[in-house]
PDB file of N, CA and C in Angstrom:
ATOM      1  N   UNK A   1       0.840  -1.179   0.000  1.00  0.00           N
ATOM      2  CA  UNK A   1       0.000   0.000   0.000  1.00  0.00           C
ATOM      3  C   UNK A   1       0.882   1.238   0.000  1.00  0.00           C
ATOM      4  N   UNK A   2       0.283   2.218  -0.683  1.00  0.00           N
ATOM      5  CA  UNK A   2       1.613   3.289  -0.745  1.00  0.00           C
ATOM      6  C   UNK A   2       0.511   4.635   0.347  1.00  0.00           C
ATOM      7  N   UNK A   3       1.964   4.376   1.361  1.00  0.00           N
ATOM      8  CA  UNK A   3       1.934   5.492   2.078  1.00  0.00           C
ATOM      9  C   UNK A   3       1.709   6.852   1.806  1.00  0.00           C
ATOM     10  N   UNK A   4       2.238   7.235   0.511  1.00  0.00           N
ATOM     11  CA  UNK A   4       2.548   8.313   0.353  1.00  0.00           C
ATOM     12  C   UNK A   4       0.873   9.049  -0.077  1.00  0.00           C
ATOM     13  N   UNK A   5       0.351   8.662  -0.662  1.00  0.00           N
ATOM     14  CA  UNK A   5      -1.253   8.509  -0.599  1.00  0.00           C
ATOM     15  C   UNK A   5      -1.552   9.363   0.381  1.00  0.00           C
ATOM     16  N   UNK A   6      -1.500   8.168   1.598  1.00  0.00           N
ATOM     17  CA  UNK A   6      -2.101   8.756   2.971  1.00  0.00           C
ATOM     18  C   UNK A   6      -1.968   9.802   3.116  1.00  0.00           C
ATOM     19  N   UNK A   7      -0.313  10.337   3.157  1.00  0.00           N
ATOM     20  CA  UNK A   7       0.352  11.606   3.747  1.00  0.00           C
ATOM     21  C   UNK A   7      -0.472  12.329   3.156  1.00  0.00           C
ATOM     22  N   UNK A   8      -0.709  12.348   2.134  1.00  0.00           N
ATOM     23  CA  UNK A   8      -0.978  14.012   1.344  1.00  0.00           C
ATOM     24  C   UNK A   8      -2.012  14.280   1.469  1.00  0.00           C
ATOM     25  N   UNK A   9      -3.259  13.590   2.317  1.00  0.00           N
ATOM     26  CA  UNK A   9      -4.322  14.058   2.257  1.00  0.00           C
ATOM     27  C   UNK A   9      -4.855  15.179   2.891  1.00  0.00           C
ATOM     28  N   UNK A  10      -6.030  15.793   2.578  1.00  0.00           N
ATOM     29  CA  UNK A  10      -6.371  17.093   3.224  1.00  0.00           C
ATOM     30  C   UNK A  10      -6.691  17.017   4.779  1.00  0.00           C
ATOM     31  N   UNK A  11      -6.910  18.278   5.300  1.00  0.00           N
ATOM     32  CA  UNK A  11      -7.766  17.971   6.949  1.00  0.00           C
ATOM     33  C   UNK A  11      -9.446  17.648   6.564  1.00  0.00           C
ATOM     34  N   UNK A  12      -9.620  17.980   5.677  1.00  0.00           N
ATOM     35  CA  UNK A  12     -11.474  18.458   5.138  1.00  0.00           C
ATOM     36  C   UNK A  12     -11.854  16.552   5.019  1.00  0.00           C
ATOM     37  N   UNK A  13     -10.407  16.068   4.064  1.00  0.00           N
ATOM     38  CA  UNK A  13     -11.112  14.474   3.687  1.00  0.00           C
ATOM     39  C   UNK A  13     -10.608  13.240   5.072  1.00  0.00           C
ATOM     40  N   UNK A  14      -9.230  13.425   5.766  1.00  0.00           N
ATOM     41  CA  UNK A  14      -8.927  12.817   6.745  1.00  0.00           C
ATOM     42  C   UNK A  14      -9.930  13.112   7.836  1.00  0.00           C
ATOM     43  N   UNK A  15     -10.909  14.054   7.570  1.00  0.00           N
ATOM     44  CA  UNK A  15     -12.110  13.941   9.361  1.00  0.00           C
ATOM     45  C   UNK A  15     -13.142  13.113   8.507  1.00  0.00           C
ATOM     46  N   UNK A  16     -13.597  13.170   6.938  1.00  0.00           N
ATOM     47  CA  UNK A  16     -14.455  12.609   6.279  1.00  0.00           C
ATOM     48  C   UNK A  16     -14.200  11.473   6.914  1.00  0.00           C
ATOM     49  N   UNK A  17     -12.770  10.640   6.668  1.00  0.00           N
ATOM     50  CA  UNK A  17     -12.763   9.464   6.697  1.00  0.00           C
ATOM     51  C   UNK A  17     -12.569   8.697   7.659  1.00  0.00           C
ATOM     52  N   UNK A  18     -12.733   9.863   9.106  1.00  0.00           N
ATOM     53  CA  UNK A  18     -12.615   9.325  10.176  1.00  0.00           C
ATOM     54  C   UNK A  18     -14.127   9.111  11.172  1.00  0.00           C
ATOM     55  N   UNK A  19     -14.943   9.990  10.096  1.00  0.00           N
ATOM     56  CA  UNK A  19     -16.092  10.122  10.454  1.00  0.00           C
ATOM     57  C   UNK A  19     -17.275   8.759  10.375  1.00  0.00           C
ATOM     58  N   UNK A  20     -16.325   8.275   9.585  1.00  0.00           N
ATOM     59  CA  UNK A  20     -16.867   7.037   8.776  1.00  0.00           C
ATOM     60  C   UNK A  20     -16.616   5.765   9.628  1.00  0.00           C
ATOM     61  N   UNK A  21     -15.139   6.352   9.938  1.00  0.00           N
ATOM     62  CA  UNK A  21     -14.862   4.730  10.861  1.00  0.00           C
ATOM     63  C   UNK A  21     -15.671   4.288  12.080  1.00  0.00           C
ATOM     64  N   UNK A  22     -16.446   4.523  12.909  1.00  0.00           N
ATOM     65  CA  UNK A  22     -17.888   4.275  13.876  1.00  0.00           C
ATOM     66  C   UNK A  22     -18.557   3.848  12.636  1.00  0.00           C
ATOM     67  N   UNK A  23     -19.269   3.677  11.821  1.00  0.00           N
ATOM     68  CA  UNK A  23     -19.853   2.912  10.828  1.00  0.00           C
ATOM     69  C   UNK A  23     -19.331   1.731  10.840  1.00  0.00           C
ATOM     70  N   UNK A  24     -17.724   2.089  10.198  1.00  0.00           N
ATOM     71  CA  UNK A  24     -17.196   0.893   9.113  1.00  0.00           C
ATOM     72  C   UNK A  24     -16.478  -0.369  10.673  1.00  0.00           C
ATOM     73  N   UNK A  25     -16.424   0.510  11.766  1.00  0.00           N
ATOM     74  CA  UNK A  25     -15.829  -0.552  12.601  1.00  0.00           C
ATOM     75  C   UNK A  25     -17.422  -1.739  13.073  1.00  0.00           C
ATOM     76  N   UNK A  26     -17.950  -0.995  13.198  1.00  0.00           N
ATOM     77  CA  UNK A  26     -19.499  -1.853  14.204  1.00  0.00           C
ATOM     78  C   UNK A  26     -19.898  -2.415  12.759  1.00  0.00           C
ATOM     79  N   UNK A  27     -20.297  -2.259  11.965  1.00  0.00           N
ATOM     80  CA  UNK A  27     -20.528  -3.391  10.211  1.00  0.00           C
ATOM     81  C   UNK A  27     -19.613  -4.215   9.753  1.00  0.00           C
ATOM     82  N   UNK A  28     -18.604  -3.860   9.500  1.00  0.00           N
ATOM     83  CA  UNK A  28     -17.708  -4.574   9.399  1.00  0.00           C
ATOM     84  C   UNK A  28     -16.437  -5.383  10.072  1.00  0.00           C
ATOM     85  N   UNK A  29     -16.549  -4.946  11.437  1.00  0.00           N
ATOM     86  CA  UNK A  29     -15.539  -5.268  12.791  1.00  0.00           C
ATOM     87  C   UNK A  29     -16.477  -6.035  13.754  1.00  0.00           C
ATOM     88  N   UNK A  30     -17.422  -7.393  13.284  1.00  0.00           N
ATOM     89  CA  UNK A  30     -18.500  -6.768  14.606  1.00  0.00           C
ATOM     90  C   UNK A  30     -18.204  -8.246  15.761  1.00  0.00           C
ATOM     91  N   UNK A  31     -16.729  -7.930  15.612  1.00  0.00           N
ATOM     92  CA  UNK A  31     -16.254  -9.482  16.554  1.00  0.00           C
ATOM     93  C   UNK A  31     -15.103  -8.491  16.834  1.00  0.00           C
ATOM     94  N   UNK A  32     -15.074  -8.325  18.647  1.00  0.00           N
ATOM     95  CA  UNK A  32     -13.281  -7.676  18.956  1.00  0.00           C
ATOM     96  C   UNK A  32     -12.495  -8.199  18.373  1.00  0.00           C
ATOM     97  N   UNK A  33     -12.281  -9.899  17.990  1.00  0.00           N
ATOM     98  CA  UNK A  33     -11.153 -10.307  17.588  1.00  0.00           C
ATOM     99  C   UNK A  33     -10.716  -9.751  16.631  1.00  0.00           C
ATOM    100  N   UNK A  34     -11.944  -9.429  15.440  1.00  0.00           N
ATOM    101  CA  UNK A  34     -11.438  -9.160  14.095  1.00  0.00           C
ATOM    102  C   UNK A  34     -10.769  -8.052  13.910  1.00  0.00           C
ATOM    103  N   UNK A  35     -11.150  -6.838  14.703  1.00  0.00           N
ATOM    104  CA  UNK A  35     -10.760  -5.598  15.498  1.00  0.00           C
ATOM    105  C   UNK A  35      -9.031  -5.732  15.659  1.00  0.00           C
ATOM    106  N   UNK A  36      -9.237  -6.128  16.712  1.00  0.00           N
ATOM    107  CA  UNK A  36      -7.919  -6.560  17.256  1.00  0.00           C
ATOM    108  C   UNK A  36      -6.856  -7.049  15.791  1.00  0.00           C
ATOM    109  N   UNK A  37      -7.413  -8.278  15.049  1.00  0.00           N
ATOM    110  CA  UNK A  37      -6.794  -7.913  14.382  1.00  0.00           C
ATOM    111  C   UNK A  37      -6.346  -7.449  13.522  1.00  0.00           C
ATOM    112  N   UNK A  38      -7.441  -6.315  12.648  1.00  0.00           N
ATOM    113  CA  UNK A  38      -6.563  -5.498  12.189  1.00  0.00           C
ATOM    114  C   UNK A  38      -5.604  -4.823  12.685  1.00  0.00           C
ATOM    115  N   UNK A  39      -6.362  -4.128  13.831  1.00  0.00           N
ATOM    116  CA  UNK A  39      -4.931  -3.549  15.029  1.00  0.00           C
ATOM    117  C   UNK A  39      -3.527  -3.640  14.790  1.00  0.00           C
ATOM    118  N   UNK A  40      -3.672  -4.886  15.162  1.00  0.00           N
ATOM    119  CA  UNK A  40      -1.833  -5.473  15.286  1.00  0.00           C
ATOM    120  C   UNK A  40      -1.821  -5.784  13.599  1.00  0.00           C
ATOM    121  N   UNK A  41      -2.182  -5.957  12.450  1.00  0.00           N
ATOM    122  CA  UNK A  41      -1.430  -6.139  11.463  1.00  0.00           C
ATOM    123  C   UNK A  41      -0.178  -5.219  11.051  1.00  0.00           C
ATOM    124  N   UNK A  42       0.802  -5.857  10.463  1.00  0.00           N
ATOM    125  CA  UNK A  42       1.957  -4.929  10.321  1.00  0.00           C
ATOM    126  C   UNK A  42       1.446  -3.940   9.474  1.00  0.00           C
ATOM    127  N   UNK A  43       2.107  -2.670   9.273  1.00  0.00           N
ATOM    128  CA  UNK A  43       2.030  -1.915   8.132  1.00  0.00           C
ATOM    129  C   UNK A  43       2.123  -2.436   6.563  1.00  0.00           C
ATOM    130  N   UNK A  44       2.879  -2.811   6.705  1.00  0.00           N
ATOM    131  CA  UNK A  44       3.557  -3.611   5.195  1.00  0.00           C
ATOM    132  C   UNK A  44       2.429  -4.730   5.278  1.00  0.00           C
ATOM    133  N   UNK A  45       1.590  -5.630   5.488  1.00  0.00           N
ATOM    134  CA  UNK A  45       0.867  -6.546   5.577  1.00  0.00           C
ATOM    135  C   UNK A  45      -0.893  -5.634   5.670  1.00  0.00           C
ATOM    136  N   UNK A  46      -0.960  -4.486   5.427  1.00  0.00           N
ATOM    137  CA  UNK A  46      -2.190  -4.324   5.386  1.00  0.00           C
ATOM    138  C   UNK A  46      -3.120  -4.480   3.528  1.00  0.00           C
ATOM    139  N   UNK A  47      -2.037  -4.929   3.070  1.00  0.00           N
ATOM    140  CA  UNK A  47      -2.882  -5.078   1.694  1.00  0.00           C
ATOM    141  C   UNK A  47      -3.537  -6.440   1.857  1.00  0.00           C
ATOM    142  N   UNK A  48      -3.529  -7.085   3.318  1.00  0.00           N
ATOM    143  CA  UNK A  48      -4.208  -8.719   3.440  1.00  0.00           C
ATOM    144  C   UNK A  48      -5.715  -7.889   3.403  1.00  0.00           C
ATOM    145  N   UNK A  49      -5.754  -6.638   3.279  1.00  0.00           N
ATOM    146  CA  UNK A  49      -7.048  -6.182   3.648  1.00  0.00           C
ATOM    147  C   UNK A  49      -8.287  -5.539   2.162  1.00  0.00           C
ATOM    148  N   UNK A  50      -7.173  -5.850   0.743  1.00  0.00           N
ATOM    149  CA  UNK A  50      -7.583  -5.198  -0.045  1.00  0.00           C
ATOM    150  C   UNK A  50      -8.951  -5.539  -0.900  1.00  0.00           C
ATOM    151  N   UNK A  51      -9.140  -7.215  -0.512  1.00  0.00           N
ATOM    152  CA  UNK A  51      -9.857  -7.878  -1.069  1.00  0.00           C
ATOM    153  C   UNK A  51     -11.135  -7.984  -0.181  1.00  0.00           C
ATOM    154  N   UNK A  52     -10.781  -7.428   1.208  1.00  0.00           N
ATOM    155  CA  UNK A  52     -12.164  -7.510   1.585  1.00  0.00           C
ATOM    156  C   UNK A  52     -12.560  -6.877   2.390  1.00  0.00           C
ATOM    157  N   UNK A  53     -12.114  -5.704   3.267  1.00  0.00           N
ATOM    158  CA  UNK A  53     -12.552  -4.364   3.776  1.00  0.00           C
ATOM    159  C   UNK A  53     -12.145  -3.768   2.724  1.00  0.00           C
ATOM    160  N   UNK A  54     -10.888  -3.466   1.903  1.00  0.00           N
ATOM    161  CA  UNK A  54     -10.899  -2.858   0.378  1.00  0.00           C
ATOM    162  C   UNK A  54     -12.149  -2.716  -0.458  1.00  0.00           C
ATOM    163  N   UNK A  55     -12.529  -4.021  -0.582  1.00  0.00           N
ATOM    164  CA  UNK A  55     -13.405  -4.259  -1.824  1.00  0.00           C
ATOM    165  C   UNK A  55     -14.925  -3.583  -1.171  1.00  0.00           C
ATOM    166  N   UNK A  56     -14.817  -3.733   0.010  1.00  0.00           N
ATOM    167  CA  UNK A  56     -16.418  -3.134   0.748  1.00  0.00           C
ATOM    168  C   UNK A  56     -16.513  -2.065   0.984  1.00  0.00           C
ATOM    169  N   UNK A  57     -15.155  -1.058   1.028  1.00  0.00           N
ATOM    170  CA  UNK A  57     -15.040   0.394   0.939  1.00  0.00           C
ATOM    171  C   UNK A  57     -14.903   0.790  -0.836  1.00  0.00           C
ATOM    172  N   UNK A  58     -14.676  -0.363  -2.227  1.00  0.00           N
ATOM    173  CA  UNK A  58     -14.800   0.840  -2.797  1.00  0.00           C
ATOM    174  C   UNK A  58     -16.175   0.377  -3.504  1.00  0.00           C
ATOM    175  N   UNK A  59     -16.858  -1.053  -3.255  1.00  0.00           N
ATOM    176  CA  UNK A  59     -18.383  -1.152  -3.651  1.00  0.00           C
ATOM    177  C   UNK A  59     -19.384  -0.725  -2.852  1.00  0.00           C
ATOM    178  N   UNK A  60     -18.805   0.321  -1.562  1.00  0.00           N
ATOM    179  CA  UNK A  60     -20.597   0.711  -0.909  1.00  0.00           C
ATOM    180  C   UNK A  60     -19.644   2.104  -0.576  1.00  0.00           C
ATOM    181  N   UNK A  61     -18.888   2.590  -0.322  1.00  0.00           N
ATOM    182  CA  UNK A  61     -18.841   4.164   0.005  1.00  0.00           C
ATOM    183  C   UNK A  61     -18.103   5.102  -1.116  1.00  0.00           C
ATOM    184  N   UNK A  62     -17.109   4.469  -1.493  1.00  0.00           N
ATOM    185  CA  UNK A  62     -16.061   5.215  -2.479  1.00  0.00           C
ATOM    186  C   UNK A  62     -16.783   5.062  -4.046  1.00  0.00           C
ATOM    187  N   UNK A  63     -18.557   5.717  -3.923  1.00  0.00           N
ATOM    188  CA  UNK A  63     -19.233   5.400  -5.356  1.00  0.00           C
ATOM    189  C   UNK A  63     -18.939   6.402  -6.087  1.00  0.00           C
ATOM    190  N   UNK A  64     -18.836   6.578  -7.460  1.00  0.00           N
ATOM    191  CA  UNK A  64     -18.723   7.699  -8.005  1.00  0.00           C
ATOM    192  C   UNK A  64     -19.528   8.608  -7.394  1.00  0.00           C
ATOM    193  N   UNK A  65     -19.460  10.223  -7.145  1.00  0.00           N
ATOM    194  CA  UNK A  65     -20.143  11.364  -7.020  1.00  0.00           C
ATOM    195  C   UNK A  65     -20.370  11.035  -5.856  1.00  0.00           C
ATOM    196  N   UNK A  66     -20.166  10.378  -4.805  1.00  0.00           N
ATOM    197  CA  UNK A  66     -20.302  10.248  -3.732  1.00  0.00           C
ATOM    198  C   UNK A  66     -19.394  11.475  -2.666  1.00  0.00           C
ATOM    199  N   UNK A  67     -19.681  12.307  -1.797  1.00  0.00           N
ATOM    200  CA  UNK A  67     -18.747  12.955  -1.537  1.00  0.00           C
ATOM    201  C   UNK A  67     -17.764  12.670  -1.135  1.00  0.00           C
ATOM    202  N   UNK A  68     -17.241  11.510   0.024  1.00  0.00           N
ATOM    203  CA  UNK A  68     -15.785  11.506   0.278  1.00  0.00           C
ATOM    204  C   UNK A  68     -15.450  10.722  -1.183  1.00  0.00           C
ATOM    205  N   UNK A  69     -15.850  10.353  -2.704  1.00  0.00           N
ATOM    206  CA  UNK A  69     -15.142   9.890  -3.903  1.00  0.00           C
ATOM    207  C   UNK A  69     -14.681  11.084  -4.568  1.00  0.00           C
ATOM    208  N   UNK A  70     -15.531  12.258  -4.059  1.00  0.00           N
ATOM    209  CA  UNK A  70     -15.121  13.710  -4.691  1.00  0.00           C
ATOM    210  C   UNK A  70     -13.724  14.299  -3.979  1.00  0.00           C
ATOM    211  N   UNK A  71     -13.899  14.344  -3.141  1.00  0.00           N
ATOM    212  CA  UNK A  71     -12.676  14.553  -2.132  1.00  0.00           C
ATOM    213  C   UNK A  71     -11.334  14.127  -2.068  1.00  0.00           C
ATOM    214  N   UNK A  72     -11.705  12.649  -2.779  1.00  0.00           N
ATOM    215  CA  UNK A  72     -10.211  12.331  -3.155  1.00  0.00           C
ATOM    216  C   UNK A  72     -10.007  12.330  -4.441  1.00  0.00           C
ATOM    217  N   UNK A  73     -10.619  12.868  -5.276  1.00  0.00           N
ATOM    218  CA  UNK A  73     -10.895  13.368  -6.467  1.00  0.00           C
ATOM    219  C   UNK A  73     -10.002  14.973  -6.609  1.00  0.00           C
ATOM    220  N   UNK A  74     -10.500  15.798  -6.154  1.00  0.00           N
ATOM    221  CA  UNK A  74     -10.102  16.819  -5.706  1.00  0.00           C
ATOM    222  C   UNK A  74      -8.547  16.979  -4.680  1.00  0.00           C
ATOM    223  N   UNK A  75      -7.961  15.887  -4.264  1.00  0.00           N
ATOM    224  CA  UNK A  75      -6.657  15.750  -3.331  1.00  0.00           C
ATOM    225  C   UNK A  75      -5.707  14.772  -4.756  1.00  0.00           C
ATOM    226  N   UNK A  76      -6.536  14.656  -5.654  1.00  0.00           N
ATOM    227  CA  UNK A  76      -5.764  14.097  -6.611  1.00  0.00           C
ATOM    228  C   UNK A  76      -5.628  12.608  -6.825  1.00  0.00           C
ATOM    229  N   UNK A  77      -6.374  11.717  -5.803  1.00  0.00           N
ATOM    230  CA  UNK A  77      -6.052  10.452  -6.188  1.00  0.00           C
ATOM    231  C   UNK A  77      -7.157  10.146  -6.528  1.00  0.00           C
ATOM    232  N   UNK A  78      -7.090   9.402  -7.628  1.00  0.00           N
ATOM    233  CA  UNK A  78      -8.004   9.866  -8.835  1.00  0.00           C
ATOM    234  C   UNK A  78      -8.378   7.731  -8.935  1.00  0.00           C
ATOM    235  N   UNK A  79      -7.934   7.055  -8.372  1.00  0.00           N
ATOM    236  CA  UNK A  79      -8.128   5.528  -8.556  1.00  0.00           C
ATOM    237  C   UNK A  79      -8.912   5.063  -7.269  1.00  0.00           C
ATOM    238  N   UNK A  80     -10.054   4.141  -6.998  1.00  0.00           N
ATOM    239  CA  UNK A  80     -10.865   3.553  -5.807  1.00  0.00           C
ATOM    240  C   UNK A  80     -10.148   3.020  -5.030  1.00  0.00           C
ATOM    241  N   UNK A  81      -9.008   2.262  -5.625  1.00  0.00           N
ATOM    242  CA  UNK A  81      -7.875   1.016  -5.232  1.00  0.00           C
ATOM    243  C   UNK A  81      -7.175   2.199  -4.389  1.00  0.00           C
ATOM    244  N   UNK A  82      -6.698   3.365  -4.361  1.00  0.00           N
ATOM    245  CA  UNK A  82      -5.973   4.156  -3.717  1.00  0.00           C
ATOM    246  C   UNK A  82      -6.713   4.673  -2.711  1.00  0.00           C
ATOM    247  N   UNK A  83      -7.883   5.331  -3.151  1.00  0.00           N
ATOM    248  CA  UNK A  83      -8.981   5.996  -2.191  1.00  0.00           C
ATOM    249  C   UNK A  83      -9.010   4.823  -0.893  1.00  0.00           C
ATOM    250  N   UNK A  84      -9.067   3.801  -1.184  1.00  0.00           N
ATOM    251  CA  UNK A  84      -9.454   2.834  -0.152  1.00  0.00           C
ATOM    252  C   UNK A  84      -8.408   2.408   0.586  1.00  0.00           C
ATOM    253  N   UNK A  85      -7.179   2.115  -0.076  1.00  0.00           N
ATOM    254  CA  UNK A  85      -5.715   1.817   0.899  1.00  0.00           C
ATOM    255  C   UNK A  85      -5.565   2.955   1.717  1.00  0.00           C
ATOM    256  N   UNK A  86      -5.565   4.271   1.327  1.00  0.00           N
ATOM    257  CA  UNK A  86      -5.814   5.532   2.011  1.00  0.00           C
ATOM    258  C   UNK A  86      -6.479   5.497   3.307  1.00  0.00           C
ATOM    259  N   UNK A  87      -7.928   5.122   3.127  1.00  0.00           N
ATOM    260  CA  UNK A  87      -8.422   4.871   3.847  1.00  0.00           C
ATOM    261  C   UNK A  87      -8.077   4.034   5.224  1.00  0.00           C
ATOM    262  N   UNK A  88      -7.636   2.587   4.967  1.00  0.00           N
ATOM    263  CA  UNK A  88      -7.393   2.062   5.688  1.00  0.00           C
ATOM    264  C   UNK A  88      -5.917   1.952   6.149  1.00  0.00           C
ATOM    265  N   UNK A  89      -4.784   2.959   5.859  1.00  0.00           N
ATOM    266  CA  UNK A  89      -3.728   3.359   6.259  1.00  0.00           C
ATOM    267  C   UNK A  89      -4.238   4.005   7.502  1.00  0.00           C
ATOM    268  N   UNK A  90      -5.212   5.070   7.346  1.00  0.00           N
ATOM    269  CA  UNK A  90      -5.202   6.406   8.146  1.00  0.00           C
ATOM    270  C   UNK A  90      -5.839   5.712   9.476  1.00  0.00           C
ATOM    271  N   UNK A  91      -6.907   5.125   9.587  1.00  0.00           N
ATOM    272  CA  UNK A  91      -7.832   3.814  10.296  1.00  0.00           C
ATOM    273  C   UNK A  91      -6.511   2.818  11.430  1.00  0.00           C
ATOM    274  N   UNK A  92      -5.932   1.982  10.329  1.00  0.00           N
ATOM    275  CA  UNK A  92      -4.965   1.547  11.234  1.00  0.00           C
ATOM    276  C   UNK A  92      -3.905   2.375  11.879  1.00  0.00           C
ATOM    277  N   UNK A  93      -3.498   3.505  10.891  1.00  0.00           N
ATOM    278  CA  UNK A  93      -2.763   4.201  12.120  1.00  0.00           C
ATOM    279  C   UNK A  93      -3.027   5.265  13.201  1.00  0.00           C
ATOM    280  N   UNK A  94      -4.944   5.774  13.247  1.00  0.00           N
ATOM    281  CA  UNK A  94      -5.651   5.488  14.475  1.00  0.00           C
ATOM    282  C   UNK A  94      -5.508   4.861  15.346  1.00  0.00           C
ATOM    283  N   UNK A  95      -5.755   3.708  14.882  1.00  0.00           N
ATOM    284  CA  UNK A  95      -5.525   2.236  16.225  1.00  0.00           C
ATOM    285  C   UNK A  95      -4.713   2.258  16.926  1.00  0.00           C
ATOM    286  N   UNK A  96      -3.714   2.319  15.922  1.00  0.00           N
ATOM    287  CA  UNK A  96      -1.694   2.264  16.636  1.00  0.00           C
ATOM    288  C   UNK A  96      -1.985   3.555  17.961  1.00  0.00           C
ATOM    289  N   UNK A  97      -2.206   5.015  17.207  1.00  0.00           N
ATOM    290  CA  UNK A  97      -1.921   5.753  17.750  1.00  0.00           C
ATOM    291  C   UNK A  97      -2.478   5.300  18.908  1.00  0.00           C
ATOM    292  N   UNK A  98      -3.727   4.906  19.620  1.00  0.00           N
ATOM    293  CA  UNK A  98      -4.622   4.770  20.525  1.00  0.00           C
ATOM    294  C   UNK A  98      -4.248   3.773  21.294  1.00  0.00           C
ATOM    295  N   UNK A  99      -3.144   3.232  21.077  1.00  0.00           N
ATOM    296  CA  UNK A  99      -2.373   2.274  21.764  1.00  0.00           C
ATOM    297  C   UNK A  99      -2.608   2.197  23.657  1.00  0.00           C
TER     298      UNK A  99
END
């Protein structure tokens, strides 16, 4: 997953997408374990995630014209596959931080 993504994003789309995570954790997290482990996955090992919190962030939120799809539209990353690693960079390194 490329970091560099993450970094550059705005303050306007990083609260979007934090706004989201209380949704995306209780729907899609809805066992602590699974929680947990995203948590502890390494950095370098979060693309184990692309095929299926990936694929559910870019077939139900990251829709075209959708606003946070505009947003990263507008910050320049212009691909779903990015919008969504983005996503779940910023998410896991929430977690970390909250250590």
């Amino acid at each position: 997953m490329n970091r560099k993504i993450y970094e550059n994003l705005d303050k306007s789309l990083t609260k979007t997408i934090m706004e989201l995570w209380t949704d995306i954790r209780e729907s899609v997290f809805k066992e602590n374990e699974s929680l947990a482990e995203f948590k502890n996955t390494k950095p370098d090992e979060l693309s184990d995630y692309h095929y299926g919190l990936g694929l559910y962030l870019r077939n139900n939120i990251l829709i075209p014209d959708s606003e946070i799809y505009l947003k990263f539209i507008e910050n320049g990353i212009l691909q779903r596959d990015d919008m969504s690693s983005a996503m779940l960079i910023l998410w896991h390194t929430a977690l970390q931080k909250n250590n």
